[in-house]
N, C-alpha and C. Protein backbone atom coordinates (compact mmCIF):
# COMPACT_ATOMS: atom_id res chain seq x y z
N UNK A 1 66.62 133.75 133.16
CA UNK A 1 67.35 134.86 133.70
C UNK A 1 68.51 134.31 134.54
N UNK A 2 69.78 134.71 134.50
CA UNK A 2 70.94 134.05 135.41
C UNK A 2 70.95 134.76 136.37
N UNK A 3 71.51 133.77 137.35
CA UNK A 3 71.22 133.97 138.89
C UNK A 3 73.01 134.96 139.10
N UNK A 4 73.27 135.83 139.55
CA UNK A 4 74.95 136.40 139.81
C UNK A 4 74.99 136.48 141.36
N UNK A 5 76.22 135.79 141.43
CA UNK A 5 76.90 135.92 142.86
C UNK A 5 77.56 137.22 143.18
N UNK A 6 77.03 137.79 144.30
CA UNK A 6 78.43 139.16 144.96
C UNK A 6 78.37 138.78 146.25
N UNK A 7 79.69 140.06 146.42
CA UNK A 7 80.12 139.63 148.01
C UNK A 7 80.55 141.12 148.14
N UNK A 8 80.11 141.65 149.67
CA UNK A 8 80.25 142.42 150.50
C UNK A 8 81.59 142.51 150.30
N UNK A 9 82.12 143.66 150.14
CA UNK A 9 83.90 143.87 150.34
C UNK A 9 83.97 144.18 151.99
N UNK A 10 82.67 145.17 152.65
CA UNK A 10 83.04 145.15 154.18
C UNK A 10 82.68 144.47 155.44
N UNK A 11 81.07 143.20 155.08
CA UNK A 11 80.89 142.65 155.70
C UNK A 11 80.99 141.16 155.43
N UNK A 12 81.88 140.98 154.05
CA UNK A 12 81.86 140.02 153.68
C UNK A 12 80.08 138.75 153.43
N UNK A 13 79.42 139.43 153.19
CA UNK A 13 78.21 138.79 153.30
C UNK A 13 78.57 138.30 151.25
N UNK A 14 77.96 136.93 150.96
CA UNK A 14 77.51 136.55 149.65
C UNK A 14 76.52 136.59 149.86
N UNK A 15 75.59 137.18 148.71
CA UNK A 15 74.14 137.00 148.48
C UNK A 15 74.16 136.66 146.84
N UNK A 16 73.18 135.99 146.11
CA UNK A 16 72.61 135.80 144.95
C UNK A 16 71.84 136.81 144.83
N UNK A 17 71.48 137.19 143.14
CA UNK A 17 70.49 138.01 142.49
C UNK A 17 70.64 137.61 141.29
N UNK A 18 68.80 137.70 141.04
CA UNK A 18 68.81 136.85 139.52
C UNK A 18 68.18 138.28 138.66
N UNK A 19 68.86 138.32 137.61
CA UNK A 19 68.99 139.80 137.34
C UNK A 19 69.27 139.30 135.72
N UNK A 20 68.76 140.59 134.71
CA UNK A 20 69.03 140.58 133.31
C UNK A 20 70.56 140.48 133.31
N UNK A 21 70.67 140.28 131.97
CA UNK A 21 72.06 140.64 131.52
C UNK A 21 72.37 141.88 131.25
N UNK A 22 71.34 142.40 130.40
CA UNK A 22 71.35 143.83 130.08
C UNK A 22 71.10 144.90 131.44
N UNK A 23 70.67 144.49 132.79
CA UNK A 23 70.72 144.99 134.10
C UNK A 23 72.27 145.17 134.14
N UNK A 24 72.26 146.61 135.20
CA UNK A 24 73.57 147.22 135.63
C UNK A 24 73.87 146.33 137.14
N UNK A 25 75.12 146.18 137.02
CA UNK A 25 75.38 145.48 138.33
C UNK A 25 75.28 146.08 139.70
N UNK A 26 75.02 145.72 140.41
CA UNK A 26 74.79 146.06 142.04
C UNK A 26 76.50 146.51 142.26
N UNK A 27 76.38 147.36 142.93
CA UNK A 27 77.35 148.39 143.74
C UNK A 27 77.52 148.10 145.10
N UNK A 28 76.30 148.07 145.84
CA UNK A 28 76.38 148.77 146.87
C UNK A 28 75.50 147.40 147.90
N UNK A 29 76.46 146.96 149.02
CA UNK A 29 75.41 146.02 149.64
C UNK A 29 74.28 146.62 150.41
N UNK A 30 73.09 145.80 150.42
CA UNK A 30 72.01 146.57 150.71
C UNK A 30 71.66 146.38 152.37
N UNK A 31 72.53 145.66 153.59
CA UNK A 31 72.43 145.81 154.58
C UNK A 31 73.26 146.82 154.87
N UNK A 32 74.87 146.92 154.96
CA UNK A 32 75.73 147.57 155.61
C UNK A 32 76.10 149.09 154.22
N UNK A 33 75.65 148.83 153.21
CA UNK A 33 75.78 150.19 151.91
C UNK A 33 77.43 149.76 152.06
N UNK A 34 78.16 149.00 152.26
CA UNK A 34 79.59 149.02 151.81
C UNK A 34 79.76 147.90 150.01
N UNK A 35 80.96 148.62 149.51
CA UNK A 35 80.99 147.59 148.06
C UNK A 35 80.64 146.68 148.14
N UNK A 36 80.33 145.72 147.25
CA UNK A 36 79.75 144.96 146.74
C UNK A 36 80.81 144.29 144.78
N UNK A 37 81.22 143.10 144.99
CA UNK A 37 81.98 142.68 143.78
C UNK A 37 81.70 141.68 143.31
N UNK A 38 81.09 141.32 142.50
CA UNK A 38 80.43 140.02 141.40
C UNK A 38 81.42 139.12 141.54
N UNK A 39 80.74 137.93 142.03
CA UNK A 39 81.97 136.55 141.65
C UNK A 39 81.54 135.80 140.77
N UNK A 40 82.82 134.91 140.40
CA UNK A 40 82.67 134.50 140.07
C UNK A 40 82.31 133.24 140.33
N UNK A 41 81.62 132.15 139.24
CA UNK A 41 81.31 130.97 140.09
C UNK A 41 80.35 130.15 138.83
N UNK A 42 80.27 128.28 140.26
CA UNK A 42 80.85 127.42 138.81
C UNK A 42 79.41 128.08 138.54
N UNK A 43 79.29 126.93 136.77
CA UNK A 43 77.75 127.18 136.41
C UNK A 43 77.21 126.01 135.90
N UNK A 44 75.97 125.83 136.06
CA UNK A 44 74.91 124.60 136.21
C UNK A 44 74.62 124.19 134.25
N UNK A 45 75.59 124.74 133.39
CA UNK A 45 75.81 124.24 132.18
C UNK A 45 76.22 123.03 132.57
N UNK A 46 75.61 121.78 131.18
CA UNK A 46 75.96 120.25 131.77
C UNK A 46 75.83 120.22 130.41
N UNK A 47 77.10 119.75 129.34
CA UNK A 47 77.36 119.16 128.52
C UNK A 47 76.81 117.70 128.39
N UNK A 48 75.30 116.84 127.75
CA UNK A 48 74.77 115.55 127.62
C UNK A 48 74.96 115.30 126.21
N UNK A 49 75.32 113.92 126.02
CA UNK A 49 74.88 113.08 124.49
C UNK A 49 76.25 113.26 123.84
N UNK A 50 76.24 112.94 122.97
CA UNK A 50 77.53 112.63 122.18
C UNK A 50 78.00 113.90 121.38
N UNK A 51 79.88 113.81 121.10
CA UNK A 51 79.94 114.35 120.58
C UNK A 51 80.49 115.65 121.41
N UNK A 52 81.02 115.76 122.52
CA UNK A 52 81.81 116.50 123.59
C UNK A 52 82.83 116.35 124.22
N UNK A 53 83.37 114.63 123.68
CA UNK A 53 83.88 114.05 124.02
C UNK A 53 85.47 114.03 122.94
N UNK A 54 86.57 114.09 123.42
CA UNK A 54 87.66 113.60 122.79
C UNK A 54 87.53 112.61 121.96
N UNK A 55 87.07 111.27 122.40
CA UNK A 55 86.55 109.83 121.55
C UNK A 55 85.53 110.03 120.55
N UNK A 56 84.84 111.23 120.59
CA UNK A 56 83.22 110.80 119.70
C UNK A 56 83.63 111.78 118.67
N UNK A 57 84.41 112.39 118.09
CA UNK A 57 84.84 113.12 116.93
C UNK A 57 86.33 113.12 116.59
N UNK A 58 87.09 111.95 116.83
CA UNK A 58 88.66 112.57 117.00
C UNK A 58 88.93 112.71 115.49
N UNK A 59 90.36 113.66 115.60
CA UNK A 59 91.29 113.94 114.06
C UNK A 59 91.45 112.43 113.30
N UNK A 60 92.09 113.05 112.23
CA UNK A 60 92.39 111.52 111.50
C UNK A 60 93.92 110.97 112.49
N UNK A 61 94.90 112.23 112.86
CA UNK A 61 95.40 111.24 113.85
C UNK A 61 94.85 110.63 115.22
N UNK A 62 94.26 110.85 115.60
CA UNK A 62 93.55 110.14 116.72
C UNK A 62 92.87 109.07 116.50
N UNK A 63 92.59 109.03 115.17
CA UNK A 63 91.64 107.90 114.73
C UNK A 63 92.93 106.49 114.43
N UNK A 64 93.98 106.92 114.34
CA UNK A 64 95.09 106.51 113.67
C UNK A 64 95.69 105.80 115.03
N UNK A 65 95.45 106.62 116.00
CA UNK A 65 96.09 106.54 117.36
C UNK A 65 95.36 105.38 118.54
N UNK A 66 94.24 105.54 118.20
CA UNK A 66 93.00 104.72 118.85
C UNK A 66 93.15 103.71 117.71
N UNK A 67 93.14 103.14 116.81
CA UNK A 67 92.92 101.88 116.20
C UNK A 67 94.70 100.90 116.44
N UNK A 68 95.27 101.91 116.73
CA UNK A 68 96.62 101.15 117.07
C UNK A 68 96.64 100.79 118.66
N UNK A 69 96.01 101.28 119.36
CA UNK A 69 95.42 101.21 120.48
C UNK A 69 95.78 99.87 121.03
N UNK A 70 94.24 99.38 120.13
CA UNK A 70 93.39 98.37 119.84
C UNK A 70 94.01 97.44 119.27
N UNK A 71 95.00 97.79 118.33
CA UNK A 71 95.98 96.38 117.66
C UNK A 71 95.15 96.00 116.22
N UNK A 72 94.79 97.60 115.88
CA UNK A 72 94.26 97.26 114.44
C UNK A 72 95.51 97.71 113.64
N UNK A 73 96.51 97.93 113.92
CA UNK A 73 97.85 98.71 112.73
C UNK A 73 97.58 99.43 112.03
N UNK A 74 96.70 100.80 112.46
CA UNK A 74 96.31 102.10 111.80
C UNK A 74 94.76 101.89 110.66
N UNK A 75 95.24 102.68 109.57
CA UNK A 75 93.87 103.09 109.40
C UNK A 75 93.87 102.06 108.03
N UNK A 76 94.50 101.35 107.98
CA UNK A 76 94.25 99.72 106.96
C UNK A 76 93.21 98.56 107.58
N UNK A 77 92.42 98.43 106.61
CA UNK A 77 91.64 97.15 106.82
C UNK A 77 92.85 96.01 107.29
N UNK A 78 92.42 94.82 108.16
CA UNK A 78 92.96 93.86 108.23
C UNK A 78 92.65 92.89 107.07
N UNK A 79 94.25 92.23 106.40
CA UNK A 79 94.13 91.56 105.68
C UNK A 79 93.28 89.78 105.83
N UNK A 80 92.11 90.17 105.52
CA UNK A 80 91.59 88.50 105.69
C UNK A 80 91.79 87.99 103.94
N UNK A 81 91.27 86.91 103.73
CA UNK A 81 91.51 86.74 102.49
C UNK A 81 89.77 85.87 102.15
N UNK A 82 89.27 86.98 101.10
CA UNK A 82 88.19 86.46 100.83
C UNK A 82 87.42 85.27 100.43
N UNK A 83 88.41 84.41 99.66
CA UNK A 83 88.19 83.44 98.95
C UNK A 83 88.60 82.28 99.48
N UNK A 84 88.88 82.41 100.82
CA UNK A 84 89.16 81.03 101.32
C UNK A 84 88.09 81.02 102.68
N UNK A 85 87.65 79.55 102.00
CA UNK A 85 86.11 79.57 103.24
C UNK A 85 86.99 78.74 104.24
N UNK A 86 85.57 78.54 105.41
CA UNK A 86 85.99 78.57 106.63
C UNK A 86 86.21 77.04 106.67
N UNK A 87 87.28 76.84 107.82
CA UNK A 87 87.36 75.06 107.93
C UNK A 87 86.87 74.78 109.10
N UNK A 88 85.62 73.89 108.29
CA UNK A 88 85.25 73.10 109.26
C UNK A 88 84.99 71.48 109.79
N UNK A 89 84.85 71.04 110.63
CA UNK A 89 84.73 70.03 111.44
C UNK A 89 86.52 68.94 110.70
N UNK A 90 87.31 69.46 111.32
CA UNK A 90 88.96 68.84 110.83
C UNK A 90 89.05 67.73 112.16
N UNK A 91 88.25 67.77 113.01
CA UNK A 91 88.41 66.73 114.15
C UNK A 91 88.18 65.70 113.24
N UNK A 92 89.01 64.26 113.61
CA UNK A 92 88.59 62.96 113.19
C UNK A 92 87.43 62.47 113.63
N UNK A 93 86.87 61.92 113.79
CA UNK A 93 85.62 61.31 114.47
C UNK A 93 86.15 60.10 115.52
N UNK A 94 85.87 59.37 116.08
CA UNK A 94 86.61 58.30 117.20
C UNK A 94 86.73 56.93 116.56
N UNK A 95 85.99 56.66 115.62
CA UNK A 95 86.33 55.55 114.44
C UNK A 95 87.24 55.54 114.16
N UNK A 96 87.28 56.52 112.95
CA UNK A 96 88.85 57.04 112.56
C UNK A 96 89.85 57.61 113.04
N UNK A 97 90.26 57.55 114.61
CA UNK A 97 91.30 57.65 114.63
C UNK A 97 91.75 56.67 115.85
N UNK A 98 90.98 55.64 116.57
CA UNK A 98 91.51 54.54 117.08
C UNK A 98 91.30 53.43 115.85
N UNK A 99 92.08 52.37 116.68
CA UNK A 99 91.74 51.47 115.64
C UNK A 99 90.66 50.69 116.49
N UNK A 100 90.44 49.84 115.41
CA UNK A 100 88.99 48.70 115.90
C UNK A 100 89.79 47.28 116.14
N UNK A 101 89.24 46.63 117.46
CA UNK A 101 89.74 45.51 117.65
C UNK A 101 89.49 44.42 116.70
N UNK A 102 88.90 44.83 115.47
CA UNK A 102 89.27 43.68 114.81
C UNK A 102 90.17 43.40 113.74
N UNK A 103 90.95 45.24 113.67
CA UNK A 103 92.30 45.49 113.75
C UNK A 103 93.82 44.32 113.87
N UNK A 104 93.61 44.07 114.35
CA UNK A 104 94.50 43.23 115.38
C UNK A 104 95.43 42.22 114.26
N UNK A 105 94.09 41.41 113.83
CA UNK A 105 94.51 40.45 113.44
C UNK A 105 95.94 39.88 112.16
């Protein structure tokens, strides 16, 4: 059942009442019998979990907008190239690349 805020138009008093929806609204304050006017006010709705968010569903431009962001250059895969494997160990070893003192001679 929701809780509704009013306020006294002559004694200025706020009081709460938790009241149907389908209930008729209060008129009349019940200390001083002067009006009485429903406020408004925040409400204890709390948006949790994904998906409320600007980031967790954007358009295809936003998606376009956020990957350029990032320094991906839109909505293209980055070109790697499949067929060339990875290089590894290109360091010389310390043999090969001083010489050996018996070098010299």
């Amino acid at each position: 059942m929701p809780i509704y805020e009013y306020e006294c138009e002559s004694c200025s008093r706020q009081f709460e009442v938790m009241q149907r929806m389908t209930e008729p609204l209060i008129a009349v304050c019940e200390r001083c019998g002067g009006p009485v006017r429903k406020l408004i006010s925040q409400t204890s709705f709390v948006l949790k979990g994904t998906g409320w968010y600007v980031t967790d569903y954007p358009s295809e431009s936003r998606k376009r907008a956020i990957s350029k962001e990032k320094g991906g250059g839109g909505s293209k895969p980055a070109d790697k190239p499949a067929d060339k494997p990875a290089e590894t160990g290109t360091a010389k070893t310390a043999s090969e690349s001083t010489p050996s003192s018996d070098a010299k001679e």
